[in-house]
Protein backbone atom coordinates (compact mmCIF):
# COMPACT_ATOMS: atom_id res chain seq x y z
CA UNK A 1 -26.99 -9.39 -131.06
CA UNK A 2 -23.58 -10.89 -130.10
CA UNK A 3 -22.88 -7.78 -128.15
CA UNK A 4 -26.31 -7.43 -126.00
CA UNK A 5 -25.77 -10.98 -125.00
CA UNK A 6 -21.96 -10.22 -123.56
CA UNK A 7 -23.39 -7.50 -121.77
CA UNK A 8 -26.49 -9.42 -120.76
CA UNK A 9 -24.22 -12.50 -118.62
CA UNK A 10 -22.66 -9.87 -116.86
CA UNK A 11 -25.93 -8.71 -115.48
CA UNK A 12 -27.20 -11.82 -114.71
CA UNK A 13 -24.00 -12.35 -112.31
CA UNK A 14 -24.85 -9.54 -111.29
CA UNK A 15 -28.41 -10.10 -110.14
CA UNK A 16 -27.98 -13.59 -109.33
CA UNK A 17 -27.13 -12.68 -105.79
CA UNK A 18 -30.00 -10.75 -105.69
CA UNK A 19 -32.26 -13.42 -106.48
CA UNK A 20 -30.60 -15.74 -104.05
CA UNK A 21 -30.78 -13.54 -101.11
CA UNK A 22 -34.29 -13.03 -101.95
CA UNK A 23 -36.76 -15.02 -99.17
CA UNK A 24 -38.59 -17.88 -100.82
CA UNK A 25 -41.23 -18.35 -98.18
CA UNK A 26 -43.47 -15.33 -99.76
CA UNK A 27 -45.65 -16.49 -101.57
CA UNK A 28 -48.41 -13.42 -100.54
CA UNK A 29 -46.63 -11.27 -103.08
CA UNK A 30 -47.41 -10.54 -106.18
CA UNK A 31 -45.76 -12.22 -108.93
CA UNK A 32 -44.33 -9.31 -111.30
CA UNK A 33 -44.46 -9.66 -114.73
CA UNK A 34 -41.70 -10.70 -117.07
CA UNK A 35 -39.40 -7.72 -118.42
CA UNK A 36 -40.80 -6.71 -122.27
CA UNK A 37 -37.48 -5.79 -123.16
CA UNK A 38 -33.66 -5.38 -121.54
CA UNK A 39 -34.05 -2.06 -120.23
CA UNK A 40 -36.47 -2.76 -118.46
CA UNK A 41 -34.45 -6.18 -117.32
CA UNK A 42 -31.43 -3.87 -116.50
CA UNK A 43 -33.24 -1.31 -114.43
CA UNK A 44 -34.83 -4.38 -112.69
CA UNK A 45 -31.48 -5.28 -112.12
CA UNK A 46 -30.26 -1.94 -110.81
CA UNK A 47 -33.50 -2.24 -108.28
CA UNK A 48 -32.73 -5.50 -106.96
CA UNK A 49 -29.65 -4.56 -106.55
CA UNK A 50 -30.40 -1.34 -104.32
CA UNK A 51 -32.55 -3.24 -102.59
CA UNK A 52 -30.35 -5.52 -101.40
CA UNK A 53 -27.88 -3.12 -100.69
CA UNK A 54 -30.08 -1.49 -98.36
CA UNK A 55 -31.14 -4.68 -96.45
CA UNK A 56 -27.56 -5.43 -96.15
CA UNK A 57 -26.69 -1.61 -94.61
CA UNK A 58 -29.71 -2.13 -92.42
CA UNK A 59 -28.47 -5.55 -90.99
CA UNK A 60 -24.90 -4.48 -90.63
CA UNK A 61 -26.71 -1.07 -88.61
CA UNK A 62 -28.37 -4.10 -86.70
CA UNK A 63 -25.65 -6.45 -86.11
CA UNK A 64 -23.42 -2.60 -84.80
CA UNK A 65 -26.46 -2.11 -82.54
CA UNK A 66 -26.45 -5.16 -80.73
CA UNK A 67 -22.54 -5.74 -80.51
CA UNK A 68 -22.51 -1.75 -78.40
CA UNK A 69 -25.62 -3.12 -76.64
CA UNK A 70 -23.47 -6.42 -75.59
CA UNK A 71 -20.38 -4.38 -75.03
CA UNK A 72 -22.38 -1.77 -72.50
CA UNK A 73 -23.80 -5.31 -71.12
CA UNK A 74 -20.37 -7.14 -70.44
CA UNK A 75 -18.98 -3.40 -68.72
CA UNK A 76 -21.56 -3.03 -66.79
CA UNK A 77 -21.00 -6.78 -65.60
CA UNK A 78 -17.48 -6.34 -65.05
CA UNK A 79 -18.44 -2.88 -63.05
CA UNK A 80 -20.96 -5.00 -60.80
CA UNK A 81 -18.41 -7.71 -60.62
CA UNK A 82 -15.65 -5.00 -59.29
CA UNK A 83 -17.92 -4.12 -57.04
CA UNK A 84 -19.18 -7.20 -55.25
CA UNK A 85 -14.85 -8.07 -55.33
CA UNK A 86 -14.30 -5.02 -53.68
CA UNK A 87 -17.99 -5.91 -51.20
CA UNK A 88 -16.51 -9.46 -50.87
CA UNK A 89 -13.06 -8.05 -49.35
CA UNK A 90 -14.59 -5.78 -47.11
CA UNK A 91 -16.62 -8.53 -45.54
CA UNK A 92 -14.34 -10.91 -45.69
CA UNK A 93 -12.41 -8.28 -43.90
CA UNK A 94 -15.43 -7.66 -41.31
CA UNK A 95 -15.39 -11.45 -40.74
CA UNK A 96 -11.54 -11.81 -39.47
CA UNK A 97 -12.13 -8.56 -37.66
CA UNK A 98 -15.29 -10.26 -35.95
CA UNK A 99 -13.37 -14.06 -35.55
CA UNK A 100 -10.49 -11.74 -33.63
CA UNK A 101 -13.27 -9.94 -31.14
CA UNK A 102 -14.91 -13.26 -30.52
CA UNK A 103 -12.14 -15.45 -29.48
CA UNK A 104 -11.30 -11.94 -27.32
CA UNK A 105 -14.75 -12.40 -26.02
CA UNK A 106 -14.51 -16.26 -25.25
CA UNK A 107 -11.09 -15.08 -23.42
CA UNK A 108 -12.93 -12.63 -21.45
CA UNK A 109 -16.02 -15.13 -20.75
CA UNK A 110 -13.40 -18.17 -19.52
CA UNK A 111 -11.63 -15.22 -17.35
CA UNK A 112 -15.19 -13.97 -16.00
CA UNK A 113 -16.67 -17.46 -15.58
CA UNK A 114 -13.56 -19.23 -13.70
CA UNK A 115 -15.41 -21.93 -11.66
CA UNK A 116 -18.67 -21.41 -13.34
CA UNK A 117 -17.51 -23.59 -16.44
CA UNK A 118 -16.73 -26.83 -14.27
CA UNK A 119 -20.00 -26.06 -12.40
CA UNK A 120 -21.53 -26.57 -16.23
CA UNK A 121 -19.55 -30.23 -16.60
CA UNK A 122 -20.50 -31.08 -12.51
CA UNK A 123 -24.09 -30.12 -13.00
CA UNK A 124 -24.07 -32.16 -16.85
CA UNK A 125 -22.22 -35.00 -15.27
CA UNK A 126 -24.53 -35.55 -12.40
CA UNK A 127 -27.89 -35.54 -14.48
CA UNK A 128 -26.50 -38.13 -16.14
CA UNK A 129 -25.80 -40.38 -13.46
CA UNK A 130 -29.12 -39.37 -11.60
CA UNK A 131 -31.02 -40.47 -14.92
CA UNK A 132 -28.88 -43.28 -15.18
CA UNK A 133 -29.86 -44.45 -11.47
CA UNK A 134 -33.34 -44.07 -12.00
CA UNK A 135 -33.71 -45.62 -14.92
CA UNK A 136 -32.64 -48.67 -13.43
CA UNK A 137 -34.49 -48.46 -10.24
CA UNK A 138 -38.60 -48.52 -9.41
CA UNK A 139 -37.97 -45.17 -7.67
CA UNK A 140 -38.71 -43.46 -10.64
CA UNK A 141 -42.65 -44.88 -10.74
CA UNK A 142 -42.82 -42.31 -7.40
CA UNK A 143 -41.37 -39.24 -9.23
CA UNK A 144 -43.21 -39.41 -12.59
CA UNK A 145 -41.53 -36.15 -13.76
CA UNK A 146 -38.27 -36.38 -12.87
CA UNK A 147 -37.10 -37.82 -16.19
CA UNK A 148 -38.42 -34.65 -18.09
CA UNK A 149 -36.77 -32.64 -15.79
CA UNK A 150 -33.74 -33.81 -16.13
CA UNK A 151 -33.59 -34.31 -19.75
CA UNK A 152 -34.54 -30.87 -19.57
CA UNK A 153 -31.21 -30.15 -17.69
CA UNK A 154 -29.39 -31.79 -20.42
CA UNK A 155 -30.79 -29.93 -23.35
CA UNK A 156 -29.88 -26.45 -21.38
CA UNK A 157 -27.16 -24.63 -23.37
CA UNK A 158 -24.31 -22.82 -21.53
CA UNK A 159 -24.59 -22.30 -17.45
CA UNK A 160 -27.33 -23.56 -15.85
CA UNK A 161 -29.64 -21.03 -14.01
CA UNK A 162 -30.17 -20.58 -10.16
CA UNK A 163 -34.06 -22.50 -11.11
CA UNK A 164 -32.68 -24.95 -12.25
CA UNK A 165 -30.40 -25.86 -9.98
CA UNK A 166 -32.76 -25.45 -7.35
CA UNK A 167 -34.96 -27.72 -8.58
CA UNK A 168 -32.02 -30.55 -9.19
CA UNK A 169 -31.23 -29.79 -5.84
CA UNK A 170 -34.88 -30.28 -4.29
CA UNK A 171 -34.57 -33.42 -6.72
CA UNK A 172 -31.53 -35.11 -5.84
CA UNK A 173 -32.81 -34.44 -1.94
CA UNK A 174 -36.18 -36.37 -2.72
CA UNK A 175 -34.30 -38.94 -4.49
CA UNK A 176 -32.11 -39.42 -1.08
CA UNK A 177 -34.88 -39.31 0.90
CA UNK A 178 -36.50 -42.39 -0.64
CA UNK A 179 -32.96 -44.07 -1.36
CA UNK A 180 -32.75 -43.94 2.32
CA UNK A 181 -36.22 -45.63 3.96
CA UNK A 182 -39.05 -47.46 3.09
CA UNK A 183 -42.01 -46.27 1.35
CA UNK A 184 -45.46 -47.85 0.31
CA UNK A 185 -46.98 -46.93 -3.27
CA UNK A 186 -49.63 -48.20 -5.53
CA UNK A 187 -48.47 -49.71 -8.80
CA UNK A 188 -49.41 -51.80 -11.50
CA UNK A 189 -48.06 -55.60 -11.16
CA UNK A 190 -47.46 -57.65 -14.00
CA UNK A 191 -48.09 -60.63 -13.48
CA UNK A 192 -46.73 -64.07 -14.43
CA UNK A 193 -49.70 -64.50 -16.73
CA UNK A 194 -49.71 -60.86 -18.06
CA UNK A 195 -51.92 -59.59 -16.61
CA UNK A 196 -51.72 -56.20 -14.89
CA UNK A 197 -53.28 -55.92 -11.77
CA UNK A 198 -52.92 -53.03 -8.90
CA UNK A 199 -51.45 -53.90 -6.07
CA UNK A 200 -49.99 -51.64 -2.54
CA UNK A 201 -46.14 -52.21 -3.28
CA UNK A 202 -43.60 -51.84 -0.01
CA UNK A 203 -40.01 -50.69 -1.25
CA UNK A 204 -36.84 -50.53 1.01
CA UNK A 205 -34.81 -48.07 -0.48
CA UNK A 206 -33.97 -48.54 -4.93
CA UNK A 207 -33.27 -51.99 -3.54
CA UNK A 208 -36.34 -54.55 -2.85
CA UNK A 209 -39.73 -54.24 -4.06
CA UNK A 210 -42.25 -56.60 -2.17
CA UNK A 211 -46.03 -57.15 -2.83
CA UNK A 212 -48.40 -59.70 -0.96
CA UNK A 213 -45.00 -61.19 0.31
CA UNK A 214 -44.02 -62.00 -3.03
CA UNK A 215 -40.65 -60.52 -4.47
CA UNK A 216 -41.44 -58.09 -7.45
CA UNK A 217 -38.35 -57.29 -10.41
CA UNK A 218 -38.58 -53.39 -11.97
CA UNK A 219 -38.24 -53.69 -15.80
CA UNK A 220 -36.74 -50.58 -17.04
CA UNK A 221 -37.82 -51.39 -20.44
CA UNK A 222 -41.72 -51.03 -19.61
CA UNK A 223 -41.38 -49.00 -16.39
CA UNK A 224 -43.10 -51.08 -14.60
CA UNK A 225 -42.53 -53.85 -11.51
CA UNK A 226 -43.30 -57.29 -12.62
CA UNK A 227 -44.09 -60.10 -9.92
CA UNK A 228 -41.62 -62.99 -10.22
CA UNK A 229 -42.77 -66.00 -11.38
CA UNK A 230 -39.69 -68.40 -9.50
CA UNK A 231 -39.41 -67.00 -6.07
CA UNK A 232 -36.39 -67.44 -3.86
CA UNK A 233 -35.95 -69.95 -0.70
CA UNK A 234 -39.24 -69.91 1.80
CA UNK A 235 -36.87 -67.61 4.38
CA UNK A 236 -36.20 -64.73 2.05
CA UNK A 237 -40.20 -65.05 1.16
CA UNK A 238 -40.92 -65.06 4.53
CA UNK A 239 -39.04 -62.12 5.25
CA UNK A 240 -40.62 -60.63 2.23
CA UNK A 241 -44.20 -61.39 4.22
CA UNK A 242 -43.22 -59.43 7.21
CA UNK A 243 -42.23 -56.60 5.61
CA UNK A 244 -45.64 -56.50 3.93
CA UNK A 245 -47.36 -56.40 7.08
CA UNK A 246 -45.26 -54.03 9.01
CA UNK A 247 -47.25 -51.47 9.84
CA UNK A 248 -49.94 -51.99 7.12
CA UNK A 249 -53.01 -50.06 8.42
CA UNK A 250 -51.64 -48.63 11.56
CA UNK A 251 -49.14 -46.12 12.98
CA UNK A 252 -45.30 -46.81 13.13
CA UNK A 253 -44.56 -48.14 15.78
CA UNK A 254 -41.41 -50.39 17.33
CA UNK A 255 -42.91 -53.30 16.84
CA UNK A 256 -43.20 -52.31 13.11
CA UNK A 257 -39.63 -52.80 12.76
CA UNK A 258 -38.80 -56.06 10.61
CA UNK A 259 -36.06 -57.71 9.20
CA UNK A 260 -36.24 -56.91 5.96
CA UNK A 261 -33.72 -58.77 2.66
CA UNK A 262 -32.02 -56.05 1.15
CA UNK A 263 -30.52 -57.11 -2.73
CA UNK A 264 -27.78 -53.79 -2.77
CA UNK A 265 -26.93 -55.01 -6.57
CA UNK A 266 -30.22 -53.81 -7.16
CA UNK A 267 -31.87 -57.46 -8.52
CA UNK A 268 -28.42 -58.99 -9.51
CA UNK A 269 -28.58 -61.23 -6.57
CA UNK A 270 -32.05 -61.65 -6.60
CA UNK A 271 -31.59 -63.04 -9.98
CA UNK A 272 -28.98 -65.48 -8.62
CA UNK A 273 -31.60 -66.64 -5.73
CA UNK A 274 -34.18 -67.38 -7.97
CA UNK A 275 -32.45 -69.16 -10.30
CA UNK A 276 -30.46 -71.49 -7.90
CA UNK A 277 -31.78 -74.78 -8.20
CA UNK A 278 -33.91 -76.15 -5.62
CA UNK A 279 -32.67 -79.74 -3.97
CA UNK A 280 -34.81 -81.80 -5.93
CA UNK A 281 -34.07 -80.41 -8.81
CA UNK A 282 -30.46 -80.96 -7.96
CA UNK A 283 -31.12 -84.41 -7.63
CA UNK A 284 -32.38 -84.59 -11.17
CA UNK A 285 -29.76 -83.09 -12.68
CA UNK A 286 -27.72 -86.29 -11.23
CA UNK A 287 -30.18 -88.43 -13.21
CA UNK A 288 -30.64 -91.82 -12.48
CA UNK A 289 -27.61 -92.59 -10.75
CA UNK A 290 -28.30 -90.13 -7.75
CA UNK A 291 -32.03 -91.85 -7.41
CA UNK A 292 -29.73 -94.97 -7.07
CA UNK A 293 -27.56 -93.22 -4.48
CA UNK A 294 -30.32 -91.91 -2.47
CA UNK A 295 -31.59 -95.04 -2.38
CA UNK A 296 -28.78 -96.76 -0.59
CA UNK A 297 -28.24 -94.08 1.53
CA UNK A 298 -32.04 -94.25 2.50
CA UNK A 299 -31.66 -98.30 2.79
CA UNK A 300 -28.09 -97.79 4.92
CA UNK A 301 -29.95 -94.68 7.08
CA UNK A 302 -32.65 -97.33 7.78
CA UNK A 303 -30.14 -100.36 8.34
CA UNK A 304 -28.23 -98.14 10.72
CA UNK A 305 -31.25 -97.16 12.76
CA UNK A 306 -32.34 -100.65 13.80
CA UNK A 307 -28.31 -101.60 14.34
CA UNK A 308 -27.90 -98.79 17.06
CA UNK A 309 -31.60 -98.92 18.35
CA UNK A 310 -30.97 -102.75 18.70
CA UNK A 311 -27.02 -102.53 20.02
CA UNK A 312 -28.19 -99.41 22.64
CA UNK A 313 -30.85 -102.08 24.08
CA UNK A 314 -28.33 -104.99 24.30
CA UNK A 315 -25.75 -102.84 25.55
CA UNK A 316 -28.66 -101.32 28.19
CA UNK A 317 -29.44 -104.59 29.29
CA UNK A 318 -25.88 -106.23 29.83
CA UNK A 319 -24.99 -102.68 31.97
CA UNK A 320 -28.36 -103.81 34.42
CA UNK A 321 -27.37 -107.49 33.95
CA UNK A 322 -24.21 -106.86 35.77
CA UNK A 323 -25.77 -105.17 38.67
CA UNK A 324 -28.98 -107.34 39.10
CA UNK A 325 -29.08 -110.93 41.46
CA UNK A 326 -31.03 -112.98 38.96
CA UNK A 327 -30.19 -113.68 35.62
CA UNK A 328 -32.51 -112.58 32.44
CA UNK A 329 -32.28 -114.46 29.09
CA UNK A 330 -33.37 -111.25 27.19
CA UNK A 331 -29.55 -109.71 26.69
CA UNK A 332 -26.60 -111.49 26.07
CA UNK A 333 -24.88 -111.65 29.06
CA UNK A 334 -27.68 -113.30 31.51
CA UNK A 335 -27.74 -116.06 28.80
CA UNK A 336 -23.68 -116.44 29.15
CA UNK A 337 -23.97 -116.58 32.72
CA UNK A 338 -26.57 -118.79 32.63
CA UNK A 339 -24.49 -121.31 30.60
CA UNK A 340 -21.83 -120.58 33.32
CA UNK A 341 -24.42 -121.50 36.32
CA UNK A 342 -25.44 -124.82 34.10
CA UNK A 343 -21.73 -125.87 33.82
CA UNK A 344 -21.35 -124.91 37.91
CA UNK A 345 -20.11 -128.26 38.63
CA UNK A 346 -17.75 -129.18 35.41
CA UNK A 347 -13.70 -128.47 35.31
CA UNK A 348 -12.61 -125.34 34.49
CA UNK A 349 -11.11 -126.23 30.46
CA UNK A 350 -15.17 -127.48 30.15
CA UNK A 351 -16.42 -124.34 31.85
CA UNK A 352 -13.74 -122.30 29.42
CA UNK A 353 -14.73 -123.61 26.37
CA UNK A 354 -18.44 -123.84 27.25
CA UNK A 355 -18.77 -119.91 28.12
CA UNK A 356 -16.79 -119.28 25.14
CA UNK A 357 -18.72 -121.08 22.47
CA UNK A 358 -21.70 -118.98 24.41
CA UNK A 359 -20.22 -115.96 23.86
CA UNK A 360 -19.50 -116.59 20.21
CA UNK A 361 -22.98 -117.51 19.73
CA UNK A 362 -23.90 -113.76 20.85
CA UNK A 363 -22.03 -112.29 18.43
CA UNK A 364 -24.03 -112.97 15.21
CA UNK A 365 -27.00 -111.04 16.21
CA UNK A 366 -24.89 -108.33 18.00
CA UNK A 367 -22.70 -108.09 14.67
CA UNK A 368 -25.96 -108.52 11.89
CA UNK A 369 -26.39 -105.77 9.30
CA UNK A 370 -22.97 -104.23 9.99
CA UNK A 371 -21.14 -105.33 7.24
CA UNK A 372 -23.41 -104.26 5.01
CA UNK A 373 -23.86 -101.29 6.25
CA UNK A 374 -19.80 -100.71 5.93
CA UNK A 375 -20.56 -101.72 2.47
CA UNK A 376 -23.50 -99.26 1.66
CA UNK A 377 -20.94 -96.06 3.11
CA UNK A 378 -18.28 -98.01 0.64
CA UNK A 379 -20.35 -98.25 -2.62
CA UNK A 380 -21.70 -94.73 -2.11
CA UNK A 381 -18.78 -92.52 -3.24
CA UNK A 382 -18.23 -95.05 -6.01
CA UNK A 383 -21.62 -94.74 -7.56
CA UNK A 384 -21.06 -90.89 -7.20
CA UNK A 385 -17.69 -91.28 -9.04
CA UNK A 386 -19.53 -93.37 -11.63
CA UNK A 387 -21.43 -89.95 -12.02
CA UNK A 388 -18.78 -88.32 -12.44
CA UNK A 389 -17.33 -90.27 -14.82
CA UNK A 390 -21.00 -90.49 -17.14
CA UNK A 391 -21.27 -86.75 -16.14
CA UNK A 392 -18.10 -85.64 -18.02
CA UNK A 393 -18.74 -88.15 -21.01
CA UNK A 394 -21.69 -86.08 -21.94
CA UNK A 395 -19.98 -82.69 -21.63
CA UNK A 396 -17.25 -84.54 -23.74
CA UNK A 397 -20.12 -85.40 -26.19
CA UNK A 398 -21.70 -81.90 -25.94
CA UNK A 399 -18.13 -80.65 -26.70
CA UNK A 400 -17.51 -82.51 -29.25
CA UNK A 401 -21.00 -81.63 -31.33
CA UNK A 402 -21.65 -77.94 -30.41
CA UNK A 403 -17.81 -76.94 -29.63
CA UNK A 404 -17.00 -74.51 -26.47
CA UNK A 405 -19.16 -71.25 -27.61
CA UNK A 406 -21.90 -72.13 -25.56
CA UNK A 407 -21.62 -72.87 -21.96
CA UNK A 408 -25.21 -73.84 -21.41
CA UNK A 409 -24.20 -76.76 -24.11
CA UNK A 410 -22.01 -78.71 -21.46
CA UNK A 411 -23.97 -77.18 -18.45
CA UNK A 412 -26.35 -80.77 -18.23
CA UNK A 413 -23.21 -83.07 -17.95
CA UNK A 414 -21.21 -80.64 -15.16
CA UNK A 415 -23.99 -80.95 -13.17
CA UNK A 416 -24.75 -84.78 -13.21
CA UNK A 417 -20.49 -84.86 -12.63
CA UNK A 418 -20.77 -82.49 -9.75
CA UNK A 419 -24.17 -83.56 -8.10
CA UNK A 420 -23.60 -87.53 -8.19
CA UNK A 421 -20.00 -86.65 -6.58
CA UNK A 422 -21.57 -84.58 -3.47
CA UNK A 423 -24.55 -86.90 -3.23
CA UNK A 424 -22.07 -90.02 -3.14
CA UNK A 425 -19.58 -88.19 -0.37
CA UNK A 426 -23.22 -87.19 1.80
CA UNK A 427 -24.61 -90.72 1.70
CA UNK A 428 -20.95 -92.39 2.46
CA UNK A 429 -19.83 -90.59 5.52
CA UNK A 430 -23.22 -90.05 7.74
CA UNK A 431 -22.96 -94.14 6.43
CA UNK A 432 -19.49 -94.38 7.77
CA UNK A 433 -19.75 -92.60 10.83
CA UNK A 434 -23.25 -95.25 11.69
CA UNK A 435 -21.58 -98.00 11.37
CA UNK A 436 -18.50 -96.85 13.28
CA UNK A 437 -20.93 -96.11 16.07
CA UNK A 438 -22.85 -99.44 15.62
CA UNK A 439 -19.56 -101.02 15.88
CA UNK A 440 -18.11 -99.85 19.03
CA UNK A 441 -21.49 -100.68 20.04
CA UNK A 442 -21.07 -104.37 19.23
CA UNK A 443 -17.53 -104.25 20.59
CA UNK A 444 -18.89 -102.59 24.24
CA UNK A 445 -20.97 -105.55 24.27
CA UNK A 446 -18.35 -108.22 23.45
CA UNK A 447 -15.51 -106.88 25.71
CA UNK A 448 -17.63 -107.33 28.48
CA UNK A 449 -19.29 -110.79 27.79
CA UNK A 450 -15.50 -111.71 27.77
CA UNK A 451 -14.59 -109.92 30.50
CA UNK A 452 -17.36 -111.87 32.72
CA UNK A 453 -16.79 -114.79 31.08
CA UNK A 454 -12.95 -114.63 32.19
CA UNK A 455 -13.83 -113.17 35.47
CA UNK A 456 -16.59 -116.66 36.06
CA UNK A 457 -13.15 -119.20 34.59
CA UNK A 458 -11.11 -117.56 37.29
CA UNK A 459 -13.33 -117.93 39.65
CA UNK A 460 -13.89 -121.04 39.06
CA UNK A 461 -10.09 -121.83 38.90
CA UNK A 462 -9.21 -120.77 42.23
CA UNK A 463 -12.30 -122.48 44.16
CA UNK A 464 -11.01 -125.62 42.53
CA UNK A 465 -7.64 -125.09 43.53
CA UNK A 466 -8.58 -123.91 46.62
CA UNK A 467 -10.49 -127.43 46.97
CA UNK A 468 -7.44 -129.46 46.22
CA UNK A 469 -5.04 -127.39 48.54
């Protein structure tokens, strides 16, 4: 017994990796019975054992298979990649070989094309400045396809063709043609409302655009001409009148022939018109203080009037005075001499004094209103420096809250400083001038009241010392 069990443990080592290597996931088979004695164990042994030997042999035959298989695989790869190494020299080859006959070719094309390459960069150069031109002017509404055209120049590769440079050639010519005279057209006119409305539009070259006499601005963002809504000075937009009616329904003639505004900054200095101020509202940009100006000035212009209109009568009347027999007590000096003729008979120191206090008595009225209206021409350039002065406190101000970025900022107080100035210096000297006039008026008058009244004293003088001799 002792001995069938040693041998028995080496059999079971033996089998045991038998029945390890055995799949457990069958259950379909058959479960075989039990051995009925060890022979039949051991020759169940011996089966398992061949068994597994075989599935072993035929897994090794397997793995041998698919190792040659990958080995034939990987050559074969290596063959293909040999041969696209050898594929990727020869074309890299090819490629050198074609870089070297192209920059021959370019060589030969600059050699062949000499001029023709510049002609490219002329021909470029000059779309661009023709698109450029139209695009600011309303002479592009009369050539509607000139833009395509040109951008159609632009996109050309290489040298242009004979076409199309013929047609920028016919192109440029109609563009001359138009930049050189007046033409009428039908557009739509935007107008200050927004409204569109059609309406016969005269141009004068890419320069001025008129319309019903009004003055019409080209806006290059809509392509369209848009009718101002501030129009410059009534000369310009009377200019801009004649030109619409030149020659509107009939043939050209001479009398066609206008003077016509011509803005050659193409709407720069149109701008600049329309925005000038106008004089009143000069005058309120000096604010109260040039209302107060123009009021003296108006009150002096008045003063000034009556002075001269009173001083040219006086000084009328004394001139016939002189010449006339009889005396008139409507100007100065027929009153004087009428003193004179009352005082025939007194000495001359009584006839002296008396023709004297006559004459001073003239003198108010002949002198009224003039110191004030010396006054008036001196308080006008004050109040205008007063302007000035209030004028540069609010750009100071402005300054001071919004800093120096913004011009428009200290725009309001430069303009009271600057108006108030002018408006003092054009009140005070037509002022000054007046009353200079007024005054040599006065003076005329005086000199020769004295004059007579010395010329009557030494009359008198020598017939009373002709008496005594």
């Amino acid at each position: 017994m002792t001995r069938h069990l040693a041998w028995m443990l080496p059999a079971w080592m033996l089998c045991a990796p038998a029945f390890a290597q055995q799949p457990a996931q069958e259950p379909e088979q058959e479960t075989q019975p039990p051995a009925a004695s060890f022979k039949q164990l051991l020759e169940k042994i011996r089966g398992d054992y061949r068994e597994d030997l075989e599935q072993r042999r035929k897994r090794e035959s397997r793995f041998a298979g698919d190792r040659d298989r990958q080995a034939q695989a990987v050559a074969a790869a290596r063959r293909r990649l040999d041969q696209l190494t050898k594929e990727s020299a020869a074309l890299e080859a090819r490629f050198d070989d074609n870089e070297e006959k192209l920059l021959e070719l370019r060589q030969l094309h600059r050699q062949r094309a000499g001029d023709l390459e510049e002609l490219s960069a002329v021909v470029v150069r000059s779309v661009a400045d023709i698109r450029a031109t139209l695009a600011e002017s309303f002479i592009t509404l009369l050539l509607p396809g000139a833009d395509g055209q040109l951008a159609a120049l632009m996109r050309q590769d290489g040298l242009p063709d004979l076409a199309g440079l013929e047609d920028l050639w016919y192109l440029m010519t109609e563009i001359m043609t138009l930049q050189g005279g007046s033409h009428r057209f039908e557009a739509d006119v935007i107008l200050s409302d927004g409204r569109r409305e059609r309406r016969e539009v005269t141009g004068i070259g890419p320069f001025t655009a008129v319309s019903q006499g009004r003055f019409l601005k080209y806006l290059p963002e809509s392509r369209g001409l848009a009718d101002l809504a501030r129009q410059p000075a009534s000369r310009y937009l009377a200019a801009a009148a004649a030109v619409s009616r030149a020659g509107a329904g009939s043939a050209s003639t001479d009398a066609d022939f206008v003077a016509a505004p011509v803005d050659p900054s193409r709407g720069a200095i149109l701008a600049t018109l329309v925005q000038a101020p106008t004089l009143i509202e000069r005058i309120e940009q000096g604010g109260w203080i040039a209302y107060l100006i123009l009021a003296l000035g108006l009150a002096g212009l008045l003063l000034a009037a009556e002075r001269i209109v009173s001083l040219t009568r006086a000084v009328g009347g004394v001139r016939r005075q002189k010449d006339a027999p009889e005396l008139s007590q409507s100007n100065p000096l027929g009153r004087v001499l009428g003193v004179s003729r009352e005082h025939d008979g007194a000495d001359v120191e009584s006839l002296e004094l008396s023709l004297h206090d006559a004459v001073i008595r003239e003198m108010p009225p002949l002198e009224r209103g003039l110191g004030a209206l010396k006054v008036l021409a001196a308080i006008a350039p004050l109040l205008g420096l007063l302007g000035t002065v209030v004028g540069m406190i609010e750009t100071f101000q402005a300054i001071t809250l919004f800093g120096t970025g913004d011009p428009r900022t200290m725009a309001g107080g430069i303009s009271q400083a600057l108006v108030t100035t002018a408006l003092g210096l054009m009140v005070a000297v037509p002022l000054l001038l007046l009353h200079t006039f007024a005054a040599a008026r006065s003076r005329e008058i005086r000199q020769i009241l004295e004059e007579q009244s010395a010329g009557i004293v030494a009359l008198h003088a020598r017939r009373e010392a002709g008496g005594v001799a």
